[in-house]
Protein backbone atom coordinates (compact mmCIF):
# COMPACT_ATOMS: atom_id res chain seq x y z
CA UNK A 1 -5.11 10.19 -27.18
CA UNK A 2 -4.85 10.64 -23.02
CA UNK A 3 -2.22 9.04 -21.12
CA UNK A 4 -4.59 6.60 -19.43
CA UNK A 5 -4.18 7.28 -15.21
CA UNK A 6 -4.09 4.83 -12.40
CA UNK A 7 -3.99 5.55 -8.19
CA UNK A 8 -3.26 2.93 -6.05
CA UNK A 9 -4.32 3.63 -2.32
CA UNK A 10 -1.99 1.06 -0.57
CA UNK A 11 -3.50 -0.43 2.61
CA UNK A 12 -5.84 2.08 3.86
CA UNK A 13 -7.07 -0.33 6.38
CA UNK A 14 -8.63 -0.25 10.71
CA UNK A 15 -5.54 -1.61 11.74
CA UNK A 16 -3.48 1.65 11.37
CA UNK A 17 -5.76 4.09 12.12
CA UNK A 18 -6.11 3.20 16.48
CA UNK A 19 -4.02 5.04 18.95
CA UNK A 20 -4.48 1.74 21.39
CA UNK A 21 -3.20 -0.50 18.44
CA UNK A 22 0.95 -0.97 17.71
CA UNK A 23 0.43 -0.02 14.01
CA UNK A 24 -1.26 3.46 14.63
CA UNK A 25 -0.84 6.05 11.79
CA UNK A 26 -0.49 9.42 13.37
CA UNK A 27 -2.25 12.11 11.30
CA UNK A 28 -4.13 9.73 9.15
CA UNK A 29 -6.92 11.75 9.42
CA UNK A 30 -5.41 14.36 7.43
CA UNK A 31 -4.93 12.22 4.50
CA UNK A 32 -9.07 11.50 4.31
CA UNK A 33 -9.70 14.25 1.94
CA UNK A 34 -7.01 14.69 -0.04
CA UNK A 35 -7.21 10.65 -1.10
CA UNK A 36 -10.82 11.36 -1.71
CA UNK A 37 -10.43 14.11 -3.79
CA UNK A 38 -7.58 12.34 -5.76
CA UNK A 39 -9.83 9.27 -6.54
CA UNK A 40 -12.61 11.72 -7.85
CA UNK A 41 -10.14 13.58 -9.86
CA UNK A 42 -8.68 10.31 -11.39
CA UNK A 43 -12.04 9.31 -12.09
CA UNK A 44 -12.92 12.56 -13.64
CA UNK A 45 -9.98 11.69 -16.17
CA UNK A 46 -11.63 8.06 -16.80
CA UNK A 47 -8.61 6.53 -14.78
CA UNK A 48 -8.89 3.43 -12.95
CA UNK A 49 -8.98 3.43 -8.68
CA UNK A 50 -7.25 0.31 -7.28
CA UNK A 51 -7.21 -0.11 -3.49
CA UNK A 52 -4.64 -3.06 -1.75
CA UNK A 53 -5.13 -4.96 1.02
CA UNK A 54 -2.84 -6.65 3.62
CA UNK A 55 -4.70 -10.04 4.54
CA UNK A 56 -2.57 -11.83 6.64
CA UNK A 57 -2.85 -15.35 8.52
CA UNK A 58 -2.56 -15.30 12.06
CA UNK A 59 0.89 -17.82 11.58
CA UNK A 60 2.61 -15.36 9.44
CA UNK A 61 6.21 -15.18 8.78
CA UNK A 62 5.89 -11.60 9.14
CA UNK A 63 4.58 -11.45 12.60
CA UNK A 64 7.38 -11.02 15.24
CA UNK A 65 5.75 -13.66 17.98
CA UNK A 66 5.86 -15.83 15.50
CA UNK A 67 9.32 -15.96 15.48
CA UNK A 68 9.65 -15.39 19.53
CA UNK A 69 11.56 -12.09 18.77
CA UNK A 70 11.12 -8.30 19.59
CA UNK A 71 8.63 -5.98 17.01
CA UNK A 72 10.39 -4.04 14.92
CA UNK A 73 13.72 -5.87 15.42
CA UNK A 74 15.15 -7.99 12.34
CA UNK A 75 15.18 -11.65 12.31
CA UNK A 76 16.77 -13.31 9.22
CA UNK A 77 17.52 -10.35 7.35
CA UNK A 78 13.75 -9.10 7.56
CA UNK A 79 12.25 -6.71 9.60
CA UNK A 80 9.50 -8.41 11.93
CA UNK A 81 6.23 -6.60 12.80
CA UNK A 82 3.39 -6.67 15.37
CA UNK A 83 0.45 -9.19 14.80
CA UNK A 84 -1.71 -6.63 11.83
CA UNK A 85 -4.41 -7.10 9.70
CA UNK A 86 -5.84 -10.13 9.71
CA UNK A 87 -7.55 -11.69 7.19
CA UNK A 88 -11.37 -11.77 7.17
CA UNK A 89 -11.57 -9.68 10.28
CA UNK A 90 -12.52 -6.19 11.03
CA UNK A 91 -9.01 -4.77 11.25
CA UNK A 92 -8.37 -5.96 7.99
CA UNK A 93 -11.08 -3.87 6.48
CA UNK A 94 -11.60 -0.26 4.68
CA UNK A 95 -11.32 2.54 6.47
CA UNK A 96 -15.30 3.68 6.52
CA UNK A 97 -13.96 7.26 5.69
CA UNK A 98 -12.43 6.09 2.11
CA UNK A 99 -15.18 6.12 -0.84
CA UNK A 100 -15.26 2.54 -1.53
CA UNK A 101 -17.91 3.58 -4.34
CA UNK A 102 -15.20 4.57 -6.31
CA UNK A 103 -12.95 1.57 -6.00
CA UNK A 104 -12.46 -0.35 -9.18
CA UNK A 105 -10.14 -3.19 -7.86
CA UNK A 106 -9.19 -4.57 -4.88
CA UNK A 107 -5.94 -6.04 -4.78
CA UNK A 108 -4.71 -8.73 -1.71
CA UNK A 109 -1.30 -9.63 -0.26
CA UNK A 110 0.52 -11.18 2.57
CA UNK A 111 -1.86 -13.91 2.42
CA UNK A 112 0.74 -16.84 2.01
CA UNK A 113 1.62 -17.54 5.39
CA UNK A 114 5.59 -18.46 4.64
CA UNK A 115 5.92 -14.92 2.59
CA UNK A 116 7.05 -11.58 3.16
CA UNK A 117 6.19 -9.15 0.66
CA UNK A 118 5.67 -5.59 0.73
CA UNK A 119 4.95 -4.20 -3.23
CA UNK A 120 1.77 -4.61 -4.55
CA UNK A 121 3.01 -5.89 -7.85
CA UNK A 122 3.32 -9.47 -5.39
CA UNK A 123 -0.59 -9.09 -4.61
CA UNK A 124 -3.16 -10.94 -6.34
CA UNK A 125 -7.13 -10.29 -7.02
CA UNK A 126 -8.20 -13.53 -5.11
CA UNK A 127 -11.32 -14.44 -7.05
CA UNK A 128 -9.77 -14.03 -10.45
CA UNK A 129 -5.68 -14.61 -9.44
CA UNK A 130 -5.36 -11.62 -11.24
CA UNK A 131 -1.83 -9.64 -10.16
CA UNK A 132 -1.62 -5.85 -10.11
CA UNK A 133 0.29 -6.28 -13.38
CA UNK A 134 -2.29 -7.86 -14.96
CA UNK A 135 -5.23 -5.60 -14.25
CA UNK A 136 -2.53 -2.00 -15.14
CA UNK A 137 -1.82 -4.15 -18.38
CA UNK A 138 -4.96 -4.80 -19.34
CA UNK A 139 -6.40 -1.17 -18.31
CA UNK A 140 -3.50 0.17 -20.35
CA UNK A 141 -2.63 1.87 -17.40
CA UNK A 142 0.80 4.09 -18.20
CA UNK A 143 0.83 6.87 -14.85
CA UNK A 144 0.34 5.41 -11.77
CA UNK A 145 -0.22 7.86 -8.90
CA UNK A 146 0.43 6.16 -5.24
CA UNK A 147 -0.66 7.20 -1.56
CA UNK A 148 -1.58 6.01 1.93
CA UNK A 149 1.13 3.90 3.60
CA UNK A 150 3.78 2.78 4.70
CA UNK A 151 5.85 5.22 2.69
CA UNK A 152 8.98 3.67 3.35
CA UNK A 153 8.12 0.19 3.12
CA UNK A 154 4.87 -0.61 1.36
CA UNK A 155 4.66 2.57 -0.77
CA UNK A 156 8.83 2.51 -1.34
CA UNK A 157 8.91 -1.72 -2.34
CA UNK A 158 5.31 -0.60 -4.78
CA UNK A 159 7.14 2.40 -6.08
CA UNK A 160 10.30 0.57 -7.26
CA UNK A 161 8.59 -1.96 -9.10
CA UNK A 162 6.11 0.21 -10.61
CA UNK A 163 9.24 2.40 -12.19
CA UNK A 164 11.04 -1.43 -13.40
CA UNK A 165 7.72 -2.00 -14.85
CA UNK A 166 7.90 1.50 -17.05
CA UNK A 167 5.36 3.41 -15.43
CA UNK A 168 5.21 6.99 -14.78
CA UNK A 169 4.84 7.40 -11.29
CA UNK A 170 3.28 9.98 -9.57
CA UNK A 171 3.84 9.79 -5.69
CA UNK A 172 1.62 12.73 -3.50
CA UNK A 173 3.13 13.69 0.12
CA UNK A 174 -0.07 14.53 0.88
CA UNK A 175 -1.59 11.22 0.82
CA UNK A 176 1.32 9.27 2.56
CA UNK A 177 2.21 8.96 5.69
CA UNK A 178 5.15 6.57 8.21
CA UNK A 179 3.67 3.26 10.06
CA UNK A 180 6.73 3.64 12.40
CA UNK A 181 9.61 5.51 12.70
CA UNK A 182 13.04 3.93 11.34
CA UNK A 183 16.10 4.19 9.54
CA UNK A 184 14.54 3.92 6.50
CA UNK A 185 12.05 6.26 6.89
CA UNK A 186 14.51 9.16 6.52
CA UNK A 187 15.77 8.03 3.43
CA UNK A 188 12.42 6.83 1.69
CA UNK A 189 11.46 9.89 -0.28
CA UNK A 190 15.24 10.81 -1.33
CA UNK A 191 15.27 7.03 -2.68
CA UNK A 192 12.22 7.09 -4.83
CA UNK A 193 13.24 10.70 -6.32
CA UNK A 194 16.56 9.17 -7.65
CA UNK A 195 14.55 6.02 -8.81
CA UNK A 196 12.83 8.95 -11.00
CA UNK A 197 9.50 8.79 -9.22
CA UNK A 198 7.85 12.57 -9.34
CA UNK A 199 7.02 13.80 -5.79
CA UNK A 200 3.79 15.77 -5.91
């Protein structure tokens, strides 16, 4: 019997992918293709596509005017970002180049206004409070490939819990990319390699 497949595309989403706007992804447009492709081939293999979203409030804890502080900088032991990704709003949205026709699930988070979370293992389907957990579980999901961003945050916090949880994980370099440049960033891939993640 085949090892039933997953991909997660975490956050493809407007907000990163304007050079006027804080967020900007530089070189997301190389990614287009190579996610595509991925999500065909995972389909191909009668794997399951899930795409997350972050759907924040406008009064978020993890916005950094909300806390009268600088972006970037930490407050409280947590890294505080610009205003991203609001919910119900264009920037919130799909990227139009991602085939949304071959999206099975689509998984929200960051929509609790007091909490920070970055792996999608917090997120929830809203209409049927389903978490990411829930859906793998039930899809007896047992490799989970990951892309899109932020590879050390978003991608890094999804990876960890995804290897607690016993999957196999599968993350592709060419489908990830850096929201912003930081510390962490240099030691991102290094970190999910010894957490036995394969790099692809």
């Amino acid at each position: 019997m085949r090892t039933k497949e997953g991909l997660i595309i975490v956050d493809y989403q407007n907000d990163f992918a304007h050079p006027e706007w804080s967020l900007y992804v530089s070189g997301w447009e190389k990614l287009v293709d190579y996610i595509n492709n991925l999500m065909w081939e995972i389909k191909s293999k009668a794997g399951i596509i899930i795409s997350t979203q972050d759907f924040h409030p406008e009064n978020h804890t993890s916005f950094a005017k909300n806390h009268n502080v600088e972006e970037y900088s930490m407050y409280e032991w947590e890294r505080k970002w610009p205003v991203h990704c609001i919910e119900k709003t264009w920037w919130s949205e799909f990227l139009e180049w991602l085939d949304q026709s071959q999206i099975d699930k689509k998984i929200l988070k960051g929509f609790e206004q007091d909490k920070e979370c970055y792996s999608w293992f917090w997120g929830k389907e809203i209409i049927t409070g389903k978490s990411l957990e829930d859906i793998l579980q039930k899809e007896k999901i047992k490799i989970l490939h990951i892309v899109w961003l932020a590879t050390d945050f978003c991608v890094h916090a999804t990876v960890e819990d995804a290897i607690k949880n016993n999957y196999d994980v599968q993350l592709h370099t060419n489908g990830i990319a850096w929201v912003y440049p930081t510390p962490e960033s240099h030691n991102a891939i290094p970190s999910m390699q010894k957490m036995w993640a394969k790099i692809i």
